[in-house]
C-alpha atoms as a PDB file:
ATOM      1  CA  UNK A   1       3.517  16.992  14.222  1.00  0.00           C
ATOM      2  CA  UNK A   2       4.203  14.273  11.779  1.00  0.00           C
ATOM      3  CA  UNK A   3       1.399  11.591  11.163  1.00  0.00           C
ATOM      4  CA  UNK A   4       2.069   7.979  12.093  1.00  0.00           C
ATOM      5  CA  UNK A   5       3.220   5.654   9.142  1.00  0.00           C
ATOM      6  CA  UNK A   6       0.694   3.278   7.694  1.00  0.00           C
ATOM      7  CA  UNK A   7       0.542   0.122   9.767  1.00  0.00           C
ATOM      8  CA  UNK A   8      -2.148  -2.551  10.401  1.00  0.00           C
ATOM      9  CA  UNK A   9      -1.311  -5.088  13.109  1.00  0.00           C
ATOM     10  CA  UNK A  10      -1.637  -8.701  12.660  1.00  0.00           C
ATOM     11  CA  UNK A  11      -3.660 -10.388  15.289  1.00  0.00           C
ATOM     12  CA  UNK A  12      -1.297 -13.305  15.463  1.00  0.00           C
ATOM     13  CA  UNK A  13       0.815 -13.604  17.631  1.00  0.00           C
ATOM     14  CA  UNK A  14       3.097 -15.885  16.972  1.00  0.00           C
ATOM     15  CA  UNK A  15       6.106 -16.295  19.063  1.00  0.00           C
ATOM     16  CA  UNK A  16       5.626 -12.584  21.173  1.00  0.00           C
ATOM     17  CA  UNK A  17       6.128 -10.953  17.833  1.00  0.00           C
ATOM     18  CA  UNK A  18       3.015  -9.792  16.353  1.00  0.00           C
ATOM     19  CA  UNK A  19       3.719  -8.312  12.610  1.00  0.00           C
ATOM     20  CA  UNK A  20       2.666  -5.012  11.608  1.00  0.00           C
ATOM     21  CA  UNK A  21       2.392  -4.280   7.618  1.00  0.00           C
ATOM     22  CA  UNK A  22       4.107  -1.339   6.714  1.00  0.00           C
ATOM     23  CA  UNK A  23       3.795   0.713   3.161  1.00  0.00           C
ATOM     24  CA  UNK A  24       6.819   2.165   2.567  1.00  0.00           C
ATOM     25  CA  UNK A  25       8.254   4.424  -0.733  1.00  0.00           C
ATOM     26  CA  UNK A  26      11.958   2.242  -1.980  1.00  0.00           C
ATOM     27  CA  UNK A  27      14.198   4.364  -4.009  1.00  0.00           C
ATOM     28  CA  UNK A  28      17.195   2.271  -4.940  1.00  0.00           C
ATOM     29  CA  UNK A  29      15.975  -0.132  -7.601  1.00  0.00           C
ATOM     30  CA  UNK A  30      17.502  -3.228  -5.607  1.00  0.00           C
ATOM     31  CA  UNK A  31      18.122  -6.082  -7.839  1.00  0.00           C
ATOM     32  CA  UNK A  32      17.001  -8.302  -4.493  1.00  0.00           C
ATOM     33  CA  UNK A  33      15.352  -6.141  -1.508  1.00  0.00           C
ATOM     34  CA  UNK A  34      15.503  -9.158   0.741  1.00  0.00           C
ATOM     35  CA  UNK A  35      19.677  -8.820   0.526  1.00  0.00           C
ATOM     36  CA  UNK A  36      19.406  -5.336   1.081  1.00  0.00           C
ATOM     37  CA  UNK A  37      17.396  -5.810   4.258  1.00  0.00           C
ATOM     38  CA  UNK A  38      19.772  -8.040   5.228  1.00  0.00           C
ATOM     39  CA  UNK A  39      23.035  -6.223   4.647  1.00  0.00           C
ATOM     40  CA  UNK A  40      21.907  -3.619   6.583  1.00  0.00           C
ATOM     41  CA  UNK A  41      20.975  -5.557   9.760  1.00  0.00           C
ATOM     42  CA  UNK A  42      17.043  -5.455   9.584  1.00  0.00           C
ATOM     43  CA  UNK A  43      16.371  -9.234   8.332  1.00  0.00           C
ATOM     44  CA  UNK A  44      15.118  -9.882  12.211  1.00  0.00           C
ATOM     45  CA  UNK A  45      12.913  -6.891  11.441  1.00  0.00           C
ATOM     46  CA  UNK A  46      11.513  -7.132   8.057  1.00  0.00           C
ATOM     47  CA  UNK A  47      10.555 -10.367   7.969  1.00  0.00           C
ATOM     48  CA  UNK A  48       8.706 -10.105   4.131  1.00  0.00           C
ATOM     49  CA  UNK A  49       8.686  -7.273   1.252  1.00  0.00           C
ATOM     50  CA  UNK A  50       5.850  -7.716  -0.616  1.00  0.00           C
ATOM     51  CA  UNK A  51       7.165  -4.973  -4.303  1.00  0.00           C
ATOM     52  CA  UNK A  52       4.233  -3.274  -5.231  1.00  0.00           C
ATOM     53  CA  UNK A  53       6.291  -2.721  -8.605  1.00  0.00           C
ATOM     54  CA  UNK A  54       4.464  -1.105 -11.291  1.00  0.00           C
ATOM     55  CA  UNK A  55       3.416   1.741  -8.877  1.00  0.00           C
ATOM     56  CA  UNK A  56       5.958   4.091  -9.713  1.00  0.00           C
ATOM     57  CA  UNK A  57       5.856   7.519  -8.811  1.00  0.00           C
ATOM     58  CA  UNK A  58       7.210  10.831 -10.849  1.00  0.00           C
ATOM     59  CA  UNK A  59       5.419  13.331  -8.915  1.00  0.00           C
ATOM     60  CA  UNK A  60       4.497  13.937  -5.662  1.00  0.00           C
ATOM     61  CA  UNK A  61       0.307  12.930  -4.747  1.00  0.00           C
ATOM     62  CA  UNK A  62      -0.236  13.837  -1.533  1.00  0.00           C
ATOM     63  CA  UNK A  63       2.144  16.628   0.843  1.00  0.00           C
ATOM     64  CA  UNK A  64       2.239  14.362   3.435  1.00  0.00           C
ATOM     65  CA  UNK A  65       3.278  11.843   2.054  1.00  0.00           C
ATOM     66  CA  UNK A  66       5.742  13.531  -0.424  1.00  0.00           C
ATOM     67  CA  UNK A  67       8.023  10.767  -1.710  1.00  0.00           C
ATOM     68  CA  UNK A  68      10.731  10.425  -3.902  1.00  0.00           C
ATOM     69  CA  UNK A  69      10.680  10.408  -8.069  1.00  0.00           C
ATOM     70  CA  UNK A  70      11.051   7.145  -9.639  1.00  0.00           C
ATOM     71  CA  UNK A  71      10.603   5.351  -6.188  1.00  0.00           C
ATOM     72  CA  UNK A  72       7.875   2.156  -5.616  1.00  0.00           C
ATOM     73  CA  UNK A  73       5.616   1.043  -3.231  1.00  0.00           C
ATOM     74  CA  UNK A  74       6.802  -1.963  -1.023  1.00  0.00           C
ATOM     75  CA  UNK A  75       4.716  -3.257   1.372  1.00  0.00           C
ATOM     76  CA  UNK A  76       6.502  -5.163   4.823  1.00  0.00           C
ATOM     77  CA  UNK A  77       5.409  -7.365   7.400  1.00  0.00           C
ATOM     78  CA  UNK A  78       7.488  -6.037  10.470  1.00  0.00           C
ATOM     79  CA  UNK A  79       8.244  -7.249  14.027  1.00  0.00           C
ATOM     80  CA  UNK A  80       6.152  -4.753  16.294  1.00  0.00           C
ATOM     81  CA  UNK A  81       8.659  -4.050  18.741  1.00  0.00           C
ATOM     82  CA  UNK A  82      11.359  -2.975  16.200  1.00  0.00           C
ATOM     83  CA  UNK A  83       9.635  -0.629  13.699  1.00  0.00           C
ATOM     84  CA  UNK A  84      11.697   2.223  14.517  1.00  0.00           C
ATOM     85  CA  UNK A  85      14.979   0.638  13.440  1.00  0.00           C
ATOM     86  CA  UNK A  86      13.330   0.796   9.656  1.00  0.00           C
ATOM     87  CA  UNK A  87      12.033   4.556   9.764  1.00  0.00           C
ATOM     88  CA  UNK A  88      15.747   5.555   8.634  1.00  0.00           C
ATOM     89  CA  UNK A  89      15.970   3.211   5.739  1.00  0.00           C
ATOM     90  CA  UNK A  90      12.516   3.789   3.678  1.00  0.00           C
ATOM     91  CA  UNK A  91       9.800   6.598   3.150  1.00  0.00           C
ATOM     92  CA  UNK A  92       7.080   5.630   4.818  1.00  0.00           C
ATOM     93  CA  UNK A  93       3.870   5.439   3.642  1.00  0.00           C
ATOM     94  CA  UNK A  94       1.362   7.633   6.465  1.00  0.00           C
ATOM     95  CA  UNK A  95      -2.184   7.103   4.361  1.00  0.00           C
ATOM     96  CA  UNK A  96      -4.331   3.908   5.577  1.00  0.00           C
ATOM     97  CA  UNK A  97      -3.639   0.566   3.502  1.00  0.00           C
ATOM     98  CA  UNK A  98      -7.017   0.681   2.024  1.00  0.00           C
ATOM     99  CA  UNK A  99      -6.084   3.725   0.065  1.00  0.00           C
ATOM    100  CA  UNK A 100      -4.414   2.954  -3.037  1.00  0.00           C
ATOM    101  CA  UNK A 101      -4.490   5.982  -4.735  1.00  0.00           C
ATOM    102  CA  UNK A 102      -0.565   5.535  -4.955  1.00  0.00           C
ATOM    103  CA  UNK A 103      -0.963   2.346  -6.499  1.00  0.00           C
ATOM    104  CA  UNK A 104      -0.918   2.654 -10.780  1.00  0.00           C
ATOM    105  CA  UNK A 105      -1.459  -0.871 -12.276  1.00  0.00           C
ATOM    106  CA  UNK A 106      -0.528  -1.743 -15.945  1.00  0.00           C
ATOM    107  CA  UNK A 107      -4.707  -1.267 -16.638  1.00  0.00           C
ATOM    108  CA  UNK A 108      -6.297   1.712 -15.783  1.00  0.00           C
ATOM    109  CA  UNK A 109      -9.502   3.034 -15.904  1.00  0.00           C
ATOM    110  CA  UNK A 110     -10.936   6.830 -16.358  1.00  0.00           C
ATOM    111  CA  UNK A 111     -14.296   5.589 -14.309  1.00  0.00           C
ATOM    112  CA  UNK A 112     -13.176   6.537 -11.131  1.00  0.00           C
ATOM    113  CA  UNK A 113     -14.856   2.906  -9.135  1.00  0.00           C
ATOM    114  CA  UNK A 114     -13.174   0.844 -11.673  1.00  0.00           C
ATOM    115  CA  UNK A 115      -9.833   2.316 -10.984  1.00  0.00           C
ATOM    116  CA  UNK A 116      -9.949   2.008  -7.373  1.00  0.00           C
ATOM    117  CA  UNK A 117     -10.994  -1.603  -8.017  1.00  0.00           C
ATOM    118  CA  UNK A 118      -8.056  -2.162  -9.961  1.00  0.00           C
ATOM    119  CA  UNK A 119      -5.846  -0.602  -7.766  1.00  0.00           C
ATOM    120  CA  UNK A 120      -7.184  -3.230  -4.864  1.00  0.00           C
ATOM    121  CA  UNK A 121      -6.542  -6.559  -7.609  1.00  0.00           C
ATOM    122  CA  UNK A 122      -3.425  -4.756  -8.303  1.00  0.00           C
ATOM    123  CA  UNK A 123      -2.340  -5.074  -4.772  1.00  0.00           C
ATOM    124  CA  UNK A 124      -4.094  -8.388  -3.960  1.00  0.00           C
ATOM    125  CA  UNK A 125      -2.204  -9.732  -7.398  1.00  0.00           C
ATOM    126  CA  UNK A 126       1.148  -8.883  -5.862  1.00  0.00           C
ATOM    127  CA  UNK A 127       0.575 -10.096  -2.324  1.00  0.00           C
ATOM    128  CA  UNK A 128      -0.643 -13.408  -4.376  1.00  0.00           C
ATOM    129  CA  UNK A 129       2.278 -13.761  -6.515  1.00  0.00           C
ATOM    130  CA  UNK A 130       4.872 -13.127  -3.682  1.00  0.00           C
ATOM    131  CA  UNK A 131       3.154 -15.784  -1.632  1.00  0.00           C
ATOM    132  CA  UNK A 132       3.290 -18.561  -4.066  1.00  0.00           C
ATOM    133  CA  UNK A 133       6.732 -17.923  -4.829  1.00  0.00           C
ATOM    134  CA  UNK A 134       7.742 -18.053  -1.234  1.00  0.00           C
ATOM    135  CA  UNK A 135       5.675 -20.940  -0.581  1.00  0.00           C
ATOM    136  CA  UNK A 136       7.040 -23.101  -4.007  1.00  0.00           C
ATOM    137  CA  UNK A 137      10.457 -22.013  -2.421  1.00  0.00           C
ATOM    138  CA  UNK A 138       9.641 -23.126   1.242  1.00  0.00           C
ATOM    139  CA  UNK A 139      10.923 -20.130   2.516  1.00  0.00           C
ATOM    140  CA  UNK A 140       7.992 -18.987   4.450  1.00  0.00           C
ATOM    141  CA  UNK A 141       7.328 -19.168   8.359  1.00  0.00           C
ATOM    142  CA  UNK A 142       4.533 -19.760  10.728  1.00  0.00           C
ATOM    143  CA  UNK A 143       4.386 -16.360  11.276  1.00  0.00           C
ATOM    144  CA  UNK A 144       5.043 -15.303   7.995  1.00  0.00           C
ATOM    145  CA  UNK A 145       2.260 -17.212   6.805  1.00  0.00           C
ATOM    146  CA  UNK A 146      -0.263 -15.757   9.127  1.00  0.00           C
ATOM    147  CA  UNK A 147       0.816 -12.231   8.217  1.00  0.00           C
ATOM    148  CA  UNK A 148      -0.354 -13.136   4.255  1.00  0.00           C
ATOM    149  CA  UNK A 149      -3.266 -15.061   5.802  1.00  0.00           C
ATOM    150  CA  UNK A 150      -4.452 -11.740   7.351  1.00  0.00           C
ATOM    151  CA  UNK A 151      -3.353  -9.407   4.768  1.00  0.00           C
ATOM    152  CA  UNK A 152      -5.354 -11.473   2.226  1.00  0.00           C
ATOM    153  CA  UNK A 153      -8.525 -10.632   4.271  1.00  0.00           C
ATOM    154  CA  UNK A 154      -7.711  -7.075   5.033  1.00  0.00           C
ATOM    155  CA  UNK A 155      -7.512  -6.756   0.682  1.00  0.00           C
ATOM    156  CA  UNK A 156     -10.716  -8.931  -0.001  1.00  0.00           C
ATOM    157  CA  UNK A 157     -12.026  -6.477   2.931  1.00  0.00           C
ATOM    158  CA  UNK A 158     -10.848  -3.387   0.845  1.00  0.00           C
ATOM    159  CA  UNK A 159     -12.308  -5.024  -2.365  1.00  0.00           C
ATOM    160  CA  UNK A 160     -15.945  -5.352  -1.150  1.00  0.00           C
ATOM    161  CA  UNK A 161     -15.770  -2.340   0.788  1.00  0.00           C
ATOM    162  CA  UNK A 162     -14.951  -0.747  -2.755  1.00  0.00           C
ATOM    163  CA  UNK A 163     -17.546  -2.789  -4.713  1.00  0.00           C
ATOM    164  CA  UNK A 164     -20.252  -1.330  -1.927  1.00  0.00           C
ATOM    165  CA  UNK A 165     -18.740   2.225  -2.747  1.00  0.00           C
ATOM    166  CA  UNK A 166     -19.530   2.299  -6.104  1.00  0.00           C
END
């Protein structure tokens, strides 16, 4: 029976669409993932692609989640009610957010805390960066919004839940 893909739901509700984050494997290197979403008819579902670029994969981590060579992690804030209009397009992701032992930032550590912290700024780094760019660009909804608002929580969430680990 195959394992359910990683999602956390947003408690917003914005609208009668709450968002769901989804981690999902990309294997074209798309010069812009947004057009891509939209050219094939999910732009009402994917509302946001947060690249996780920098996490490249060669090799294979974990057997169920077995993804492609040379692909990277994207997370995206998704419309509840239409997730299964994506699970054709993208590998997804089945291990909780809060493990990022797919995620390889630019620094590394061999002390196996520090890594996992670095892994968490990697991501939180990323979600930043994405945000700010949106927002400088105005092209972010209410309910965009609140999906960053609550994934920036969840992260600082997975940070001290790290620090306390180590």
């Amino acid at each position: 029976m195959p394992s359910k893909p990683t999602q956390r739901r947003n408690s917003d509700n914005l609208d009668g669409k709450p968002l769901r984050t989804l981690r999902a494997w990309v294997t074209k290197p798309y010069d812009d993932l947004i057009a891509y979403i939209w050219s094939n008819g999910l732009g009402e579902v994917i509302l946001e692609a947060v690249s996780l670029e920098g996490t490249r994969s060669t090799a294979s981590v974990h057997v169920s989640d077995a993804h492609p060579k040379d692909s990277y992690l994207v997370d995206f804030a998704v419309v509840e009610r239409e997730m299964d209009r994506i699970r054709g397009h993208f590998a997804l992701v089945t291990l909780p957010l809060d493990n990022v032992s797919f995620v390889t930032p630019t620094l590394d550590s061999d002390v196996t805390e520090r890594r996992i912290l670095l892994r968490h700024y990697h991501v939180h780094k990323k979600y930043l960066q994405q945000h700010v760019q949106r927002e400088a660009n105005d092209q972010m909804s209410i309910l965009v919004l609140a999906w960053y608002n609550m994934r920036f929580i969840e992260i600082r969430r997975d940070i001290r839940k790290a620090f306390e680990c180590s």
